[in-house]
Protein backbone atom coordinates (compact mmCIF):
# COMPACT_ATOMS: atom_id res chain seq x y z
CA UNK A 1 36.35 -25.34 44.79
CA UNK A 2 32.87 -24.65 46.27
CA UNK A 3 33.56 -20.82 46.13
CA UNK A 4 34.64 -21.08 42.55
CA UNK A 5 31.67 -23.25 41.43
CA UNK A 6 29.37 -20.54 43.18
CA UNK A 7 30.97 -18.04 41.43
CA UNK A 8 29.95 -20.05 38.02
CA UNK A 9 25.88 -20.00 39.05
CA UNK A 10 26.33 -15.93 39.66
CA UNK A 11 28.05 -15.46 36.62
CA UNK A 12 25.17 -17.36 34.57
CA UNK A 13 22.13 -14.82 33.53
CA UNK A 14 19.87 -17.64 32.54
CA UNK A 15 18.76 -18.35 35.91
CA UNK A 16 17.80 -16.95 39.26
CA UNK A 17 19.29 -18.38 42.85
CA UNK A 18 16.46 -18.25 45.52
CA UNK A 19 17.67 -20.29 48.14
CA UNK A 20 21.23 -21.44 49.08
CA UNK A 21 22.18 -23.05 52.68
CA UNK A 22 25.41 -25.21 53.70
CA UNK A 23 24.23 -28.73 54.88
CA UNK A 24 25.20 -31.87 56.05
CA UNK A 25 23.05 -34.50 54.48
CA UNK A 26 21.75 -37.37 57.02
CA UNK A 27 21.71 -41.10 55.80
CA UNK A 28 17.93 -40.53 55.58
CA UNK A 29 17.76 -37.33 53.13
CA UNK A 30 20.65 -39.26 51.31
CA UNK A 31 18.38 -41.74 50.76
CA UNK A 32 15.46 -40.50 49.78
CA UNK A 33 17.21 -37.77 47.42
CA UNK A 34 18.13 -40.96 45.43
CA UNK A 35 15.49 -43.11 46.05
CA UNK A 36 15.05 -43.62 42.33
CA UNK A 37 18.14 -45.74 42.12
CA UNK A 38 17.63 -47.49 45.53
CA UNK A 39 18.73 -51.62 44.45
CA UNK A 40 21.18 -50.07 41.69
CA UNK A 41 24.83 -51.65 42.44
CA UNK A 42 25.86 -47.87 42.94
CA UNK A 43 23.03 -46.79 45.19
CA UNK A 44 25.39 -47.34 48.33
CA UNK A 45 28.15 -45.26 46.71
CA UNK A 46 25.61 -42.50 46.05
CA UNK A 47 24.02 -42.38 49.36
CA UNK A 48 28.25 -42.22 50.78
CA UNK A 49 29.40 -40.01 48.32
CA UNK A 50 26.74 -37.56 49.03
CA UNK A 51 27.47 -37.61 52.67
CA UNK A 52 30.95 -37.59 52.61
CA UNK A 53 31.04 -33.47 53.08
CA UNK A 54 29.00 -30.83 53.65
CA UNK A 55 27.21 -29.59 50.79
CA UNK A 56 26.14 -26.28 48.90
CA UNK A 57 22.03 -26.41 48.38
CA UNK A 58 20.42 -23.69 46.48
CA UNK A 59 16.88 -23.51 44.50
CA UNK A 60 17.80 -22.53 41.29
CA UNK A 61 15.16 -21.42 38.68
CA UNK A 62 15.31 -21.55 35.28
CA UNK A 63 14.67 -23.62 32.04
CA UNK A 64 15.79 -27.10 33.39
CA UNK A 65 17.79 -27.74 30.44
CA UNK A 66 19.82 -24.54 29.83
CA UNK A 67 20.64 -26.12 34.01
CA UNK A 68 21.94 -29.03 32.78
CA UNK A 69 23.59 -27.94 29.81
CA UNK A 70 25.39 -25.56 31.83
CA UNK A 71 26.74 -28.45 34.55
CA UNK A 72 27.15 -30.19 31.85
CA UNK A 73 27.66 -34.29 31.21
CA UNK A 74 26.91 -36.17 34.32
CA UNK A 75 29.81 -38.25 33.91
CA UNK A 76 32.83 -35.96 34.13
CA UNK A 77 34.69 -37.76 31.39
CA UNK A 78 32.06 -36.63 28.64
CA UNK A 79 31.29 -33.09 30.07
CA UNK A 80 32.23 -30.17 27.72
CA UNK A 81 35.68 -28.80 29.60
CA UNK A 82 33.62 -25.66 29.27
CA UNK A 83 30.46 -26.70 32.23
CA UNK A 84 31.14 -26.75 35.43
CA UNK A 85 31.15 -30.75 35.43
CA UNK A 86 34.27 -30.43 32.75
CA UNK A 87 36.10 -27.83 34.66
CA UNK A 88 35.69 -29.05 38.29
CA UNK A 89 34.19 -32.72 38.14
CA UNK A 90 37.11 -34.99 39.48
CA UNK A 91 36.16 -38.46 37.62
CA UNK A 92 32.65 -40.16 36.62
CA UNK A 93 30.02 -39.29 39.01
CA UNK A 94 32.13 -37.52 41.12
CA UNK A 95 31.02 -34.48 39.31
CA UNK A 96 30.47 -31.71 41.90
CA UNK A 97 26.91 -30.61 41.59
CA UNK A 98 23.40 -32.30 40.94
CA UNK A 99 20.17 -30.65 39.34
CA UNK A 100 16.88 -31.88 38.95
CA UNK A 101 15.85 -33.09 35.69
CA UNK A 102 12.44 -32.48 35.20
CA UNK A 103 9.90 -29.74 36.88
CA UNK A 104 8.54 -33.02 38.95
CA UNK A 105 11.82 -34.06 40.18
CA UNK A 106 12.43 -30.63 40.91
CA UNK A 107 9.40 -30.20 42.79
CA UNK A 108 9.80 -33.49 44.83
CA UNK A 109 13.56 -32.79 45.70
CA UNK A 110 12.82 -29.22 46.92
CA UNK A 111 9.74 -30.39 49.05
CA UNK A 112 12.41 -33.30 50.44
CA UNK A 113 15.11 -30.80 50.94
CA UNK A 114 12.83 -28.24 52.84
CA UNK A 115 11.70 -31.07 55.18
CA UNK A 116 15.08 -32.38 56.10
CA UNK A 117 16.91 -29.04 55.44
CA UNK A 118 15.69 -25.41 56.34
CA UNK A 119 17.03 -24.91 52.36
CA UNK A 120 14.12 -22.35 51.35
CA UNK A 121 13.66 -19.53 48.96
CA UNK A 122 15.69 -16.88 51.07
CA UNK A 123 15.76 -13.15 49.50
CA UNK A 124 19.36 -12.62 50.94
CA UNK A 125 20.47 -16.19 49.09
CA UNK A 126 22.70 -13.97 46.68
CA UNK A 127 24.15 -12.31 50.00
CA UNK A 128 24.53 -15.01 51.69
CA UNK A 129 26.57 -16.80 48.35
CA UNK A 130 28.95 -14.20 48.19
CA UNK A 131 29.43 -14.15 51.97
CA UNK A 132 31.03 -17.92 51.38
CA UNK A 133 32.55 -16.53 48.37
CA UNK A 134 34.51 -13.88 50.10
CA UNK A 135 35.23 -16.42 53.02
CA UNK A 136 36.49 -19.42 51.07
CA UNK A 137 37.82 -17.40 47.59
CA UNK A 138 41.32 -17.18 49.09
CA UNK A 139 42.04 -20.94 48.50
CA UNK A 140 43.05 -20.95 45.07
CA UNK A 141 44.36 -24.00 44.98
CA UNK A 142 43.01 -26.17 42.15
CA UNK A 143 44.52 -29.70 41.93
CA UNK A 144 41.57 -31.11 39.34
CA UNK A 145 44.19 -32.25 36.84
CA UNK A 146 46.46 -33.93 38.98
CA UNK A 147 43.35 -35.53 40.61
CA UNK A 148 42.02 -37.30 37.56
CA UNK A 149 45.92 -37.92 36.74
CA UNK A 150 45.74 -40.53 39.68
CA UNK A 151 41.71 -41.84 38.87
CA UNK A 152 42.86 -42.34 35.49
CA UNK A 153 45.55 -44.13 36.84
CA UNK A 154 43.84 -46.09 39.04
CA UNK A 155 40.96 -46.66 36.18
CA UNK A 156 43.42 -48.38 34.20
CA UNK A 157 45.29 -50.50 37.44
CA UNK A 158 43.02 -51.22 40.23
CA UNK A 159 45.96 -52.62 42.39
CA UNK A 160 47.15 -48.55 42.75
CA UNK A 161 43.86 -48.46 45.03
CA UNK A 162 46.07 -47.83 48.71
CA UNK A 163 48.50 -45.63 46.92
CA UNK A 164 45.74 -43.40 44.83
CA UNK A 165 43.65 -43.19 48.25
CA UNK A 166 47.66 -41.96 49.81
CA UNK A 167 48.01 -39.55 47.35
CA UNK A 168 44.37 -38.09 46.79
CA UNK A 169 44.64 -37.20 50.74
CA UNK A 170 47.31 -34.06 50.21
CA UNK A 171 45.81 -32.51 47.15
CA UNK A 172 42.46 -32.68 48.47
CA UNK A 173 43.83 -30.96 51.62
CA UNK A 174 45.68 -28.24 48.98
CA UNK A 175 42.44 -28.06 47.77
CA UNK A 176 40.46 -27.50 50.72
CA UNK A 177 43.16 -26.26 53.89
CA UNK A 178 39.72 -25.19 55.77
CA UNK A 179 38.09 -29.20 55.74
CA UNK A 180 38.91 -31.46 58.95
CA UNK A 181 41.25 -34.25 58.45
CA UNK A 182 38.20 -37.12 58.46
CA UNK A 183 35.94 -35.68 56.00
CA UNK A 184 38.80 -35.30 53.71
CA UNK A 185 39.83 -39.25 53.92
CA UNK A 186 36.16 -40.07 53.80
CA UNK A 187 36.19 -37.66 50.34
CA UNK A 188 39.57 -39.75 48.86
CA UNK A 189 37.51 -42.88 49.63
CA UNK A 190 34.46 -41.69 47.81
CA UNK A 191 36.41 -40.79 44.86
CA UNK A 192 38.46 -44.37 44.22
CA UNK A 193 35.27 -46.25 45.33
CA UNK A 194 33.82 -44.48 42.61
CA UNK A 195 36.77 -45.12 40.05
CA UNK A 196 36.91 -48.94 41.04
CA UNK A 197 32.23 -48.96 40.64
């Protein structure tokens, strides 16, 4: 999915990619990316969910809006099925990608990122993106609809919580053949945790 959602940011004209890197975000980056909603009831499930794989960092520029139109609706359920939220967002805020949503937030995530990160503008960021392309494209698997099949399910009967979690594991791994075993159960729990918030 990450190769296909890459793919997306190329294919948009309205903005420029100057940095991308593959990370794995630390409890303390986690925390501080979101520190805005540290006390929130879903703060936890944030700081988890954000950890739960490795993730695809890139400075973007561009008119902040036209961004955010483009990702579309944070909350996958009212994303146009056109942004990349409506075509590869699973359910509510797990909605594959974050952007900044003001030049200030921008600024302060980008300093945050560079200290935790070695995410920096790169002028080989565009080679580098279809490098991962190229490596990853050959999973084509895309098992979004049957994935928010079984969160709608659960939405509406929280007592499918063991069974969704059972049956999220083997469509993830459809999705995603090249992820370890662990990070793809700690991905299924992020997802129902989020369903049940």
């Amino acid at each position: 999915m990450g190769a296909a959602i890459l793919q997306e940011f190329l294919n948009n004209k309205e903005m420029s990619i100057l940095g991308f890197q593959e990370v794995r975000i630390t409890e303390e980056l986690a925390k501080k990316h979101y520190q805005e909603h540290d006390g929130k009831p879903f703060f936890p499930w944030l700081v988890k969910s954000i950890r739960s794989a490795p993730v695809l960092a890139m400075i973007v520029q561009g008119n902040i809006q036209a961004i955010r139109s483009f990702l579309g609706a944070t909350f996958v359920q009212k994303a146009d099925p056109n942004s990349v939220r409506g075509k590869y967002g699973i359910w509510g805020g797990v909605n594959s990608v974050h952007a900044s949503d003001s030049p200030a937030t921008g600024a302060r995530e980008l300093e945050l990122w560079k200290d935790f990160t070695k995410l920096q503008k790169d002028p080989k960021a565009i080679d580098k993106i279809n490098a991962y392309i190229k490596k990853w494209i050959k999973y084509k698997k895309d098992s979004t609809v049957q994935l928010r099949q079984l969160c709608k399910m659960l939405s509406e009967n929280h007592n499918l919580k063991d069974e969704t979690n059972r049956k999220l594991i083997p469509l993830l791994k459809d999705d995603c053949p090249h992820v370890d075993d662990q990070t793809i159960r700690n991905f299924a729990d992020v997802i129902v945790e989020n369903v049940l918030l």
